[in-house]
Structure formats: structure tokens, C-alpha cells
Protein backbone atom coordinates (compact mmCIF):
# COMPACT_ATOMS: atom_id res chain seq x y z
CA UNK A 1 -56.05 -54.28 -66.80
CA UNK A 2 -59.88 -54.72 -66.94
CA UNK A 3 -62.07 -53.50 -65.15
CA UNK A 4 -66.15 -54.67 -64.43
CA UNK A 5 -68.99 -53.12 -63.26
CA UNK A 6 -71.41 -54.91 -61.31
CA UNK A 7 -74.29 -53.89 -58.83
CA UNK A 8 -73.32 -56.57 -56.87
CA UNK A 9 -70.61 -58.00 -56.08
CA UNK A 10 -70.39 -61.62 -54.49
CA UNK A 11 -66.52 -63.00 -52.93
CA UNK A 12 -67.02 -66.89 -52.06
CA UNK A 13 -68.89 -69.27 -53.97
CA UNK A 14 -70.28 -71.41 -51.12
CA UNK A 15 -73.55 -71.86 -50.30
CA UNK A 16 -74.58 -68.30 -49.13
CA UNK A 17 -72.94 -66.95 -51.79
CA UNK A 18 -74.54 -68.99 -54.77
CA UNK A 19 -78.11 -68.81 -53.29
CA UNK A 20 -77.77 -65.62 -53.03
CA UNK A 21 -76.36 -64.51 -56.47
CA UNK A 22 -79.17 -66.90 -58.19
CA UNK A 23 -81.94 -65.19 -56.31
CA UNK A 24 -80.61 -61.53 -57.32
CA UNK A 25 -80.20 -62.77 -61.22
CA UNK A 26 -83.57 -64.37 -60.98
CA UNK A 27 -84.73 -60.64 -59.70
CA UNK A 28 -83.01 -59.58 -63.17
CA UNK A 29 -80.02 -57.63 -60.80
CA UNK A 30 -76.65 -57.69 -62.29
CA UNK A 31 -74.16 -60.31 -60.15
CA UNK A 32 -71.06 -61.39 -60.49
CA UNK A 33 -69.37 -64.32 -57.77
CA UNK A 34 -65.74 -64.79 -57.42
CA UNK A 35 -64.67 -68.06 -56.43
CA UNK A 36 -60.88 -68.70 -55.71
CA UNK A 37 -61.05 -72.46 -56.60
CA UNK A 38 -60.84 -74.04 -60.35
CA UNK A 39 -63.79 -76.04 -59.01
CA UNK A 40 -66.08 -76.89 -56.14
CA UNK A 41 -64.70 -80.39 -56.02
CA UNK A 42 -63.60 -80.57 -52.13
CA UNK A 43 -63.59 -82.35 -48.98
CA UNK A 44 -66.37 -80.08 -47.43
CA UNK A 45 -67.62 -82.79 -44.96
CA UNK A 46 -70.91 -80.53 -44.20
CA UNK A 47 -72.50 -82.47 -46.80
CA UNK A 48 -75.84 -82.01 -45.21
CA UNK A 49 -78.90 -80.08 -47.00
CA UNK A 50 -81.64 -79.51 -43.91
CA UNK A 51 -85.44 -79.37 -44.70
CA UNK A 52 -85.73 -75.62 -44.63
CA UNK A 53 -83.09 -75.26 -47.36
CA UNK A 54 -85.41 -77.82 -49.28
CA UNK A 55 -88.19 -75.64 -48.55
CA UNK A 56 -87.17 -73.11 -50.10
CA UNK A 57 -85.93 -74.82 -53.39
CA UNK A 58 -89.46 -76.00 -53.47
CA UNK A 59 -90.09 -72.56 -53.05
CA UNK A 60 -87.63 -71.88 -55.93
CA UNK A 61 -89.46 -74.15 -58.68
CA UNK A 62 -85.93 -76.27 -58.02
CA UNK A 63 -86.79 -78.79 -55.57
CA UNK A 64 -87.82 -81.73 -58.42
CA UNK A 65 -84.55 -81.64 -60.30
CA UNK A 66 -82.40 -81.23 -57.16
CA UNK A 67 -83.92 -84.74 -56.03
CA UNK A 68 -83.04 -86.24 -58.67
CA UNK A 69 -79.18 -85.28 -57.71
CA UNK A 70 -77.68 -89.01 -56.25
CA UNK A 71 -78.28 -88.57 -52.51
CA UNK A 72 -79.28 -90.09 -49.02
CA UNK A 73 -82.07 -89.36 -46.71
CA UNK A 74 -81.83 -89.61 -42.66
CA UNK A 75 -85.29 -89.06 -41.19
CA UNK A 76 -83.65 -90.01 -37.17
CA UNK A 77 -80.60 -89.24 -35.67
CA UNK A 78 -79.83 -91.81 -33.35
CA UNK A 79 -77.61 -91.69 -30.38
CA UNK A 80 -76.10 -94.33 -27.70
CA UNK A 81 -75.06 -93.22 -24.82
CA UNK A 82 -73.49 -96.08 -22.80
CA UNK A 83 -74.76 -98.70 -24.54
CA UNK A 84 -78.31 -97.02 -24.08
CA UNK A 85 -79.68 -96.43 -27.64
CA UNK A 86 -82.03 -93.12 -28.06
CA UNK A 87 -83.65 -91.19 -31.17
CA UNK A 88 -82.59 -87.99 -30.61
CA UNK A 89 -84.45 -86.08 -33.48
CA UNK A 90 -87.55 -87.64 -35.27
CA UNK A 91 -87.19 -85.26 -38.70
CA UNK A 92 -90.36 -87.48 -39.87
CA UNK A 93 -92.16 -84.85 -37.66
CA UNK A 94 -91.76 -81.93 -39.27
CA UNK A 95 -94.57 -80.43 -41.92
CA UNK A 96 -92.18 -79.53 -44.99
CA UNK A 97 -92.16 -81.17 -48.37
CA UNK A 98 -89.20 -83.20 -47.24
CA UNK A 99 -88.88 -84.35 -43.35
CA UNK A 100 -85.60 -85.29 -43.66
CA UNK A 101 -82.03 -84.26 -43.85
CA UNK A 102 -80.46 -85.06 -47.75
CA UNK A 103 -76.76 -86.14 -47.48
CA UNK A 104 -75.30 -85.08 -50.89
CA UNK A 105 -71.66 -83.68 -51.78
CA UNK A 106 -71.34 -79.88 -51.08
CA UNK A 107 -69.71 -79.59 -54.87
CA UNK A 108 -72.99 -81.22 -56.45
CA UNK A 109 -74.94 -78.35 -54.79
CA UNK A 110 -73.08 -75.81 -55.34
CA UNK A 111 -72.59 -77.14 -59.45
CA UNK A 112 -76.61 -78.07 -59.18
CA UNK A 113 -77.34 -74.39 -58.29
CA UNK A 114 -74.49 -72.58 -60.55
CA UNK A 115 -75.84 -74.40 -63.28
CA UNK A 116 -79.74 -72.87 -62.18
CA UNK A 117 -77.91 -69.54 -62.03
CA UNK A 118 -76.94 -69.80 -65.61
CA UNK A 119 -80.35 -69.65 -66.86
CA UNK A 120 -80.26 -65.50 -65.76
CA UNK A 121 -77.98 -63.57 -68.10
CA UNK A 122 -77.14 -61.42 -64.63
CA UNK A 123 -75.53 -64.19 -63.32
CA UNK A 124 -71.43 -64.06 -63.47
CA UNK A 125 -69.78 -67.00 -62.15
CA UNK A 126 -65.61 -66.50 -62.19
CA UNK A 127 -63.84 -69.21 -60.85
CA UNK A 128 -60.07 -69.50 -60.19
CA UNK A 129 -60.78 -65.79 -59.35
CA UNK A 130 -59.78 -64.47 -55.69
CA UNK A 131 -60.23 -60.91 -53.44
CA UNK A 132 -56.58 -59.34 -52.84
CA UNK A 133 -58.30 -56.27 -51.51
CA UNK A 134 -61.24 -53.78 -51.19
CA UNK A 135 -61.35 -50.77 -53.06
CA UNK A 136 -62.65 -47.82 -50.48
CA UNK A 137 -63.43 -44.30 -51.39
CA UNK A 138 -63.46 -42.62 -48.19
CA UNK A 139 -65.01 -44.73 -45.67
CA UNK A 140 -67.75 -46.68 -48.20
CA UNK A 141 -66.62 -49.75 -50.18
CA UNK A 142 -67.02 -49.25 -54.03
CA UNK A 143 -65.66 -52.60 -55.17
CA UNK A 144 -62.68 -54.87 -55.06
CA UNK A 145 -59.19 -55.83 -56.17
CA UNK A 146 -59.06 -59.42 -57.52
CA UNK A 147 -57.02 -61.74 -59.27
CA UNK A 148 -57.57 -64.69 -61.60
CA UNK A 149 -54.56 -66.76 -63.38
CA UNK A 150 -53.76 -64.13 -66.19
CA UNK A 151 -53.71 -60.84 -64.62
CA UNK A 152 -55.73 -58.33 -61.78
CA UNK A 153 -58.21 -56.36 -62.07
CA UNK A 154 -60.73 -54.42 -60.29
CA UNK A 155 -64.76 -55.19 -59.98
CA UNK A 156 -66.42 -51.90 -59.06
CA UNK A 157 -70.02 -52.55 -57.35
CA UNK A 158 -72.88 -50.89 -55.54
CA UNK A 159 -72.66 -53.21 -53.16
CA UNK A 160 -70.20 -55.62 -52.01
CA UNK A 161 -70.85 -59.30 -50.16
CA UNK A 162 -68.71 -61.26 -48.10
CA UNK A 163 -69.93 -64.96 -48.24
CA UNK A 164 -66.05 -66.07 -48.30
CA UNK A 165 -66.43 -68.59 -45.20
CA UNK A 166 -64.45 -68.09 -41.35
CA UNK A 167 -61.59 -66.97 -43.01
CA UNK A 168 -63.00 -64.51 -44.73
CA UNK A 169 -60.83 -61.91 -46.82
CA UNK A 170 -63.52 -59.56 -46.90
CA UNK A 171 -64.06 -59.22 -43.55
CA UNK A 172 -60.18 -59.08 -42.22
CA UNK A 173 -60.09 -56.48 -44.99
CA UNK A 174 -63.04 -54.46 -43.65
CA UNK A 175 -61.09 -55.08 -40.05
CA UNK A 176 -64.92 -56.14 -38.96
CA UNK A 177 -64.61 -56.77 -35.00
CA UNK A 178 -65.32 -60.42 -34.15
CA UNK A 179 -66.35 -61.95 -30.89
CA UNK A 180 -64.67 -65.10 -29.88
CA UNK A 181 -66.91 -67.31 -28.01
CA UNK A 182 -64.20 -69.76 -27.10
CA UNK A 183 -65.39 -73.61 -27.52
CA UNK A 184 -63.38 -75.96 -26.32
CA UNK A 185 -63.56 -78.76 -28.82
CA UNK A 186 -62.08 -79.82 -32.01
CA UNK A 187 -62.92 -82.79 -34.77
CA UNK A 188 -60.61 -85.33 -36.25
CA UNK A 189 -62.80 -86.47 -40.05
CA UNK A 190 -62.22 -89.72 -41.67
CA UNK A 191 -63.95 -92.19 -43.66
CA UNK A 192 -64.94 -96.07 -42.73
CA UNK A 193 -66.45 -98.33 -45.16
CA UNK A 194 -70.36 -99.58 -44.69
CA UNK A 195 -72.36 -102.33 -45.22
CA UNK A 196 -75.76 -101.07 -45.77
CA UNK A 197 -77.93 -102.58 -43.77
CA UNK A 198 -81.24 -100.86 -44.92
CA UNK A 199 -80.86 -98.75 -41.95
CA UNK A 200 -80.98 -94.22 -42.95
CA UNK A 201 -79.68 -93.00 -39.56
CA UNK A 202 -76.87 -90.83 -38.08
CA UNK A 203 -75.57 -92.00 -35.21
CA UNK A 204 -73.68 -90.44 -32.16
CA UNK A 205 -71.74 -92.91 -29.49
CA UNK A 206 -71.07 -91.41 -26.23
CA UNK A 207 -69.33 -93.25 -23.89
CA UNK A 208 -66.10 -92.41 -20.91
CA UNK A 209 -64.13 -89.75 -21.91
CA UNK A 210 -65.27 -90.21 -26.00
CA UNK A 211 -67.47 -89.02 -28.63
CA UNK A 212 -68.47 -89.80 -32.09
CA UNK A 213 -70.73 -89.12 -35.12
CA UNK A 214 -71.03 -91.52 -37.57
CA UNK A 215 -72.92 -90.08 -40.82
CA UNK A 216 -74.65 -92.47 -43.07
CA UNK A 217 -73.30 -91.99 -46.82
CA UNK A 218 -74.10 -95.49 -48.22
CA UNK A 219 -71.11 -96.83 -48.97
CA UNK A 220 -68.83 -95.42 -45.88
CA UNK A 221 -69.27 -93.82 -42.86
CA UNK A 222 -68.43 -89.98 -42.41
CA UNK A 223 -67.21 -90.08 -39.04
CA UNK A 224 -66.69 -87.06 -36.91
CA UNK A 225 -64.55 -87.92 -33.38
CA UNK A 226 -64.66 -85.04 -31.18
CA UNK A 227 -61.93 -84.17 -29.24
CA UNK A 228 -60.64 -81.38 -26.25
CA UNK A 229 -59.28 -78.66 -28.12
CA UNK A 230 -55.69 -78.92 -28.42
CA UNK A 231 -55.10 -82.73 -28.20
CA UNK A 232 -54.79 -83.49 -31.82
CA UNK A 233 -50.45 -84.01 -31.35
CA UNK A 234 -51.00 -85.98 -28.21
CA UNK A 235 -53.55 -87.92 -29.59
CA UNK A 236 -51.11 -88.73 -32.85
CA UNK A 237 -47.92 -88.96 -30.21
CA UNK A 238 -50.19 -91.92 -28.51
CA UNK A 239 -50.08 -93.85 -32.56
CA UNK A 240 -52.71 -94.66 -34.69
CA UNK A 241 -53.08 -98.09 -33.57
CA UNK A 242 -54.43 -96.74 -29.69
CA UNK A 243 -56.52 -94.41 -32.02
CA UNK A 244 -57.80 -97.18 -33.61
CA UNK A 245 -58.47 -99.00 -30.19
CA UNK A 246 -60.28 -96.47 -28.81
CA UNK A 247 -62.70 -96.19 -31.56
CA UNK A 248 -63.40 -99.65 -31.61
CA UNK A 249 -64.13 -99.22 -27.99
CA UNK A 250 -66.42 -96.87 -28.20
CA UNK A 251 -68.39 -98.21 -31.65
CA UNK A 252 -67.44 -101.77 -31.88
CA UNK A 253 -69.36 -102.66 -35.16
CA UNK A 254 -67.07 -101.03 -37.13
CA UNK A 255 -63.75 -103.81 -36.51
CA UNK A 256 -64.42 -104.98 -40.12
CA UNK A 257 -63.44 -101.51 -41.77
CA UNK A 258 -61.08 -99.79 -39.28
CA UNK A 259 -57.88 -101.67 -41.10
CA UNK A 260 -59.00 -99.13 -43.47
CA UNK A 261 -57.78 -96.14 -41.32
CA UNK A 262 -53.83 -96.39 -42.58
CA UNK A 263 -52.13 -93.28 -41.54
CA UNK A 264 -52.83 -90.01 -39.92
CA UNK A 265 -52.98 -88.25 -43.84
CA UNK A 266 -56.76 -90.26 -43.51
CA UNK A 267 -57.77 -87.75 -40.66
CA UNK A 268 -58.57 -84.66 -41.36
CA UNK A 269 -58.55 -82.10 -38.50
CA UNK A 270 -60.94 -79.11 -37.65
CA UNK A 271 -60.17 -76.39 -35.15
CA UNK A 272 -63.53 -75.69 -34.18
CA UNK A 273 -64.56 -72.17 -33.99
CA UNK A 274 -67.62 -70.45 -32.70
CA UNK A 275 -67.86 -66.60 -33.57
CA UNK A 276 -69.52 -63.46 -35.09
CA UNK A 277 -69.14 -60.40 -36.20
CA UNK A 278 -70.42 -57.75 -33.92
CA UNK A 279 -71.19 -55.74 -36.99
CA UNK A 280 -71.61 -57.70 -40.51
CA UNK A 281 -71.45 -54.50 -42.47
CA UNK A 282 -69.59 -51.09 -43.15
CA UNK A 283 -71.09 -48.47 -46.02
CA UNK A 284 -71.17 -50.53 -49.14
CA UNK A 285 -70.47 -53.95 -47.58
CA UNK A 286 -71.92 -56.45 -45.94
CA UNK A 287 -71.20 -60.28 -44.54
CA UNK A 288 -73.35 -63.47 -44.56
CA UNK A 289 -72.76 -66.61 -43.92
CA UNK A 290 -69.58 -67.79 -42.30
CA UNK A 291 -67.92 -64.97 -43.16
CA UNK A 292 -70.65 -63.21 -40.69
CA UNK A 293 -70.82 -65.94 -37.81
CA UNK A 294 -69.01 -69.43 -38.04
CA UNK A 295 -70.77 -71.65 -36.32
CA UNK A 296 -69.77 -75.45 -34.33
CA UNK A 297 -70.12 -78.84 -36.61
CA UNK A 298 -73.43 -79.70 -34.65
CA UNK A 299 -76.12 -80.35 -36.09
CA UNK A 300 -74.71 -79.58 -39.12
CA UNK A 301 -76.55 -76.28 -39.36
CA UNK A 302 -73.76 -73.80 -40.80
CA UNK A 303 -74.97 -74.54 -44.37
CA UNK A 304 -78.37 -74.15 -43.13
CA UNK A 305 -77.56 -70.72 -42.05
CA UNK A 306 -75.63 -69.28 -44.57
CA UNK A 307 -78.82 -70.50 -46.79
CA UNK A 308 -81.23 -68.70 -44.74
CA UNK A 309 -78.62 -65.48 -44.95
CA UNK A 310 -79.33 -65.07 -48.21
CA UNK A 311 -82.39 -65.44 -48.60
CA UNK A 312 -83.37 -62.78 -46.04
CA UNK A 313 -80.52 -60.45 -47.81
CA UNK A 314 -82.17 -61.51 -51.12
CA UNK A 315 -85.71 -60.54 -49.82
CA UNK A 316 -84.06 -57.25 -48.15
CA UNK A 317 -81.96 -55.38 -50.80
CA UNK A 318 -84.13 -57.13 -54.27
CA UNK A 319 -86.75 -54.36 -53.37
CA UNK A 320 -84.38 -51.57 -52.44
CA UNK A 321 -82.34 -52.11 -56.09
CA UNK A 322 -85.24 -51.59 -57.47
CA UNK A 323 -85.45 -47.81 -56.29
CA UNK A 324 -81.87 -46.99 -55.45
CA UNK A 325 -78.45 -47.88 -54.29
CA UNK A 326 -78.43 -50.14 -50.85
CA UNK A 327 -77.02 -48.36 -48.22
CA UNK A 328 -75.84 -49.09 -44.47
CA UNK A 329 -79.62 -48.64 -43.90
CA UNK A 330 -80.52 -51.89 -45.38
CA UNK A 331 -77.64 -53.99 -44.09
CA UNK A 332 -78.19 -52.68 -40.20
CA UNK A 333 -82.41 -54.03 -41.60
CA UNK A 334 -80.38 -58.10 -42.69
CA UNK A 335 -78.44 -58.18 -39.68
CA UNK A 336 -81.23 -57.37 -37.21
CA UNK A 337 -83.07 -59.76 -39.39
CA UNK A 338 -80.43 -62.58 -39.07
CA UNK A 339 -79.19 -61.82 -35.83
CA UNK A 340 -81.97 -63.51 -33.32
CA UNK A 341 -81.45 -67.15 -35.34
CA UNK A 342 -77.64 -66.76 -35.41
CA UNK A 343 -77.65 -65.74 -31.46
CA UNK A 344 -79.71 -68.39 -30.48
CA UNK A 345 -78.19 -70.73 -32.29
CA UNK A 346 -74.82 -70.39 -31.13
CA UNK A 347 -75.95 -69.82 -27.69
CA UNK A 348 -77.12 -73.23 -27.83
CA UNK A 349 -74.23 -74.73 -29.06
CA UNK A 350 -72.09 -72.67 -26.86
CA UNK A 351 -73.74 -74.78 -24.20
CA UNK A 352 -74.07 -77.93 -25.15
CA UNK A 353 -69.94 -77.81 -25.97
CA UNK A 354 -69.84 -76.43 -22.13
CA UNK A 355 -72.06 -78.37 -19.94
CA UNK A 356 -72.68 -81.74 -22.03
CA UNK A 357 -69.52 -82.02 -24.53
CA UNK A 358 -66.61 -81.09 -22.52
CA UNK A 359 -67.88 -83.27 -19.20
CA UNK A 360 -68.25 -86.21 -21.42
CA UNK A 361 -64.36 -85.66 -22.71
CA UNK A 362 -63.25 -85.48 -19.68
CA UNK A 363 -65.07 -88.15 -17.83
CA UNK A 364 -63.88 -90.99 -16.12
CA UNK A 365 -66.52 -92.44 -14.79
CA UNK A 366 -69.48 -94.75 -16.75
CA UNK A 367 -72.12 -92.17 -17.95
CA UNK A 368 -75.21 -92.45 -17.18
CA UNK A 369 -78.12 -91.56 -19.65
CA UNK A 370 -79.52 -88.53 -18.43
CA UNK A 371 -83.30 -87.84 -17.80
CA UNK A 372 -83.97 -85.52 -20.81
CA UNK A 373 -83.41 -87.73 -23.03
CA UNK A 374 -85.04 -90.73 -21.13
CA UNK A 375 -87.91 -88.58 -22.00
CA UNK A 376 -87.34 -88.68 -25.78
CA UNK A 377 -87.61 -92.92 -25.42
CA UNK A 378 -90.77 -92.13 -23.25
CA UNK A 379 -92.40 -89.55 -24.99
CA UNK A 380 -91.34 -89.68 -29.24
CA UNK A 381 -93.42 -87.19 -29.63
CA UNK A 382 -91.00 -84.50 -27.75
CA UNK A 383 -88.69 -85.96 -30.71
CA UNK A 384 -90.30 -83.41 -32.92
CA UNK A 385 -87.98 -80.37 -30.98
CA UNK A 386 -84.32 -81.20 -31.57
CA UNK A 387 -85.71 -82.01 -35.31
CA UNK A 388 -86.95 -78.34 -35.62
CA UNK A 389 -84.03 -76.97 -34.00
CA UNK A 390 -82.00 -79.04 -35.92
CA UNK A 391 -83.98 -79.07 -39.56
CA UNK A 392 -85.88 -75.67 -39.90
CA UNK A 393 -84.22 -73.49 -37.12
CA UNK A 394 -85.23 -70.84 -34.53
CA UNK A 395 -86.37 -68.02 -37.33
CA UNK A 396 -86.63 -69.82 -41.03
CA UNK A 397 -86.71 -67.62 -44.10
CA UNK A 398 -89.34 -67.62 -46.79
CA UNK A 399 -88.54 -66.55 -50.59
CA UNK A 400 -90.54 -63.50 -50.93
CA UNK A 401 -89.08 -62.00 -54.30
CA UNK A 402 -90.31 -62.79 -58.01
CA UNK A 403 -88.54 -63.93 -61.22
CA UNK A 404 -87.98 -61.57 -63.04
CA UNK A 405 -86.70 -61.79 -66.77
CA UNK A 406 -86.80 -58.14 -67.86
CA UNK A 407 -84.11 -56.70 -69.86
């Protein structure tokens, strides 16, 4: 058996948990990030990157080469609500390097900033490598049990990080209490093919009793149909072809590629959660990210989250390895820190699944466009404050640490 020594150690290899370990090898602190996976080729489907995560690339020296990464560019969301078209958020508004959303695969991120990481000779990147266990000595965490293809081993570590998503090891492991907040949606995911039209918009149809997001990714459509929670079976018990119907119903432009949609293997479901962690963090441990607080599909704003998680954990404990061990001090400082955003945000998404969402679902009646967002054809200007919300946040986080290349 082997054993490694680490001050940090990092379990997930998502978007918190990359950012993070390249900001505390760029700070010259000794990392290493487990990721279960042989790769970080998947079907994430949050393939969005929001302005504040490009501010701080550009804040990073990184925000050049990640350009040049193949992607696409929405600067409006668009929605129609009964045949009423709206722009819902005007990103074109914001004053950031890039007022827009980038649509790019999760897995050319994640490889884009694994590959920065590299650079640092602290950073320790072990894929196919996956938590079976924390190590505990008394009541503090001191590292964890893992496992990679050939054998297990133990990574002992000042501190340990749970960035491992809503299903987080780490934190069932820690038995970390969670609060449920209970939303009553879920998404069915599938691709449709695209003609581009020159248009670089999302989309969201609204109509009696349906819902859907249609993301722009050149060649195809990522298309997100909400439904109640819990109707998935009835809706596959009804057939694909009534499926099929009803999505034509609601967005009828999309007849020529819906002969596409073959079989029910095509749709990928999500049981949408909304939770946190009442506390992310015991004596030696902490969680960001998902792992801390999974949040709802809209707006796409999980990634942005888990970005902004480490970067205010980065900007927390850099200084504090510099004098001594992190302690439960320092974690109570990143979740106080993080907290406000995370509350808000879910608090806002909390309602908009309860009091616009759900009635929509369950409508029978024609909808009519409501007045607050009459007031966004009225007044573009007030476009500007779902595109915050949406692209920068409630609290964003600035890179306050320095490179550091010392021995």
C-alpha cells in the first residue's frame, strides 16, 4: 500500500474542484485532486461558462487562450410565452470583459484548466481514482481512503475538500446534515438538430401546461423540457410519439428535426434537487460546490457557483497556509463568506419553481404574459437585472491571491 501526503486534499474533479486546486498550486501549496472517472468526457449538459467565471480567468492571465477553446456566445435569452416573444436577460449589459454566456463542453473546461494546473509542480491530478472513506483521528479529518484500478491507499492531508458534486461521498461520509428544500420539478435532456440561422439566443417556450429551454449549440439544440416531479413513467407510458406531439405543440419550428428523437435512451432524465448543507465543514474538512448546496438547472448558475466557491476558499485558506494549518476557524470564515450568494440564490429559485413553474405545469387555461415582463419589452433597460442575477450573481468573487513559484 502507498501512502501520500498532501496539504490539501481535493475529492471531485469538477469545476470547484479544479479551480480550486489550480489557484492553491499557483499559490505554490501542495494539491492533489482525485477524480473517479478515466476522463472528463461526459454528458454534463451545464455546458454554460457565465461572465463572472470569465472574469476571473481574465483575472487569472487565462482568459485569451480559453477563447480560443471552440465555443458559442448568447448575449439574450429569449423567451415566448404564448406566442408573445420577450428578452428576458440582455447579458450585452453587463461591464465585464465578456457580456455574454460561452456555451462550451464541461470536459473542454475542465481539460483546458487541468492542463493550466500542470504548469505548478503542486498540482496532482489522479484520475480513475475514487474516495471509499475518510480517515478521522478523533473527531478531525486527517485524510482519506481511496482507490484507483491497481490497489488502495490512503492520502493523508491538512485539509480535506469535498467538491464531489450532490452526491457527494465526502459529505455522506462526514454525515453533514442537509436541508431539503423540496422543488417540485424535474428535466427530461435531449438533443435536436439546428439550422443556424445567424441567430446566438437561448430560448424558453411557455405555453398550457408546458415548458421548454432550447440552448443554442450550433449544430443542435440542447433542449431542457421541464416536467412535475414524478411524471417521467407516465409521461413514457403516454409513448414517444404524444411526446413528440406535444413538443411540436409547444415549439413548432422544430418539425424538421424531431424524427430525430427515436427512443426514450435519447432522453436523459434529471431529478431536480435543491439543497444545502447546514454546515459545509467539520475539523479538517470542508464542502464547496455541489457537494455544499446543489442548486435547480435555472439559469444555469451551479457551475457559476461552485466557481465562485473556490475562489473565495482559495482567497480564504492561501493566506492561512502560509502561517499554519487551516482549522474549523477558517471554514466557519468560507461558509459565512459563501452563504449570502448561495441563500439568495436558491431562495430565488425556490420561488420561481413555486409560484411561476409549477402553475404553468399545471395550467389549463391560455397564459397570459404577465406584467413584469411586459416591462422588460417596455423598458430593455430593466433587461440588465435577470442578466446580473443570471451572469455575475448576488455576491461575485474576485482573485485576490498571487502566483507564486517558490520552491
Amino acid at each position: 500500500m502507498k501512502d501520500i501526503h498532501t496539504q490539501c486534499v481535493i475529492a471531485g474533479g469538477g469545476p470547484a474542484g479544479i479551480m480550486l486546486a489550480y489557484l492553491l498550486a499557483r499559490s505554490n501549496i501542495d494539491v492533489v485532486v482525485l477524480e473517479k472517472w478515466p476522463d472528463f468526457f461526459r454528458d454534463f449538459r451545464g455546458d454554460t461558462i457565465h461572465p463572472s467565471t470569465m472574469e476571473i480567468l481574465y483575472e487569472l492571465g487565462l482568459l485569451e487562450e480559453f477563447l480560443k477553446l471552440p465555443h458559442n456566445e448568447t448575449r439574450q435569452m429569449a423567451g415566448h410565452i404564448s406566442g408573445n416573444e420577450i428578452i428576458i436577460a440582455d447579458f450585452s449589459r453587463l461591464h465585464v470583459h465578456c457580456p455574454y454566456i460561452a456555451f462550451i463542453p464541461q470536459w473542454d473546461f475542465l481539460n483546458f484548466m487541468a492542463e493550466q494546473g500542470k504548469i505548478f509542480p503542486k498540482f496532482n491530478l489522479l484520475m480513475e481514482t475514487e474516495v471509499t472513506d475518510i480517515i478521522w483521528q478523533g473527531e478531525k479529518s486527517i485524510g482519506l481512503k481511496v482507490k484507483d484500478k491497481k490497489e488502495e491507499f490512503q492520502i493523508m492531508a491538512d485539509v480535506v475538500i469535498g467538491a464531489d458534486g450532490r452526491h457527494s461521498t465526502i459529505r455522506e461520509k462526514a454525515n453533514l446534515k442537509v436541508k431539503d428544500l423540496n422543488v417540485p420539478i424535474d428535466v427530461l435532456w435531449f438533443r435536436l438538430p439546428r439550422i443556424d440561422d445567424g441567430t446566438k439566443q437561448s430560448f424558453g417556450y411557455v405555453d398550457t401546461g408546458q415548458m421548454m429551454v432550447l440552448l443554442d449549440r450550433d449544430d443542435y439544440w440542447q433542449c431542457a423540457y421541464v416536467i412535475q416531479k414524478g411524471d417521467f413513467n407516465k409521461i413514457k407510458v403516454n409513448g414517444l410519439d404524444i411526446f413528440r406531439k406535444n413538443i411540436l405543440k409547444l415549439v413548432p419550428f422544430l418539425s424538421s428535426g424531431i424524427d430525430e428523437l427515436k427512443n426514450w435512451e435519447q432522453v436523459k432524465f434529471l431529478s431536480v434537487a435543491v439543497d444545502r448543507l447546514e454546515i459545509w465543514y467539520k475539523e479538517g474538512l470542508l464542502c464547496v460546490g455541489d457537494s455544499a448546496h446543489a442548486m435547480s438547472p435555472i439559469g444555469g448558475v451551479g457551475i457559476n457557483l461552485a466557481i465562485q466557491d473556490a475562489v473565495a476558499t482559495a482567497n480564504i485558506l492561501i493566506p492561512v497556509f502560509a502561517k499554519r494549518v487551516p482549522t474549523i476557524v477558517d471554514f466557519k470564515r468560507i461558509q459565512k463568506r459563501r452563504e449570502y450568494q448561495t441563500k439568495r440564490t436558491q431562495g430565488l429559485q425556490v420561488f420561481l419553481h413555486t409560484h411561476a413553474i409549477e402553475p404553468i405545469l399545471k395550467s389549463t387555461n391560455k397564459l397570459k404574459l404577465p406584467f413584469v415582463f411586459q416591462l422588460l419589452n417596455i423598458f430593455p433597460i430593466l433587461r440588465g437585472i435577470p442578466a446580473r442575477i443570471i451572469g455575475i450573481g448576488f455576491r461575485p468573487e474576485h482573485v485576490r491571491t498571487v502566483e507564486n513559484h517558490a520552491n
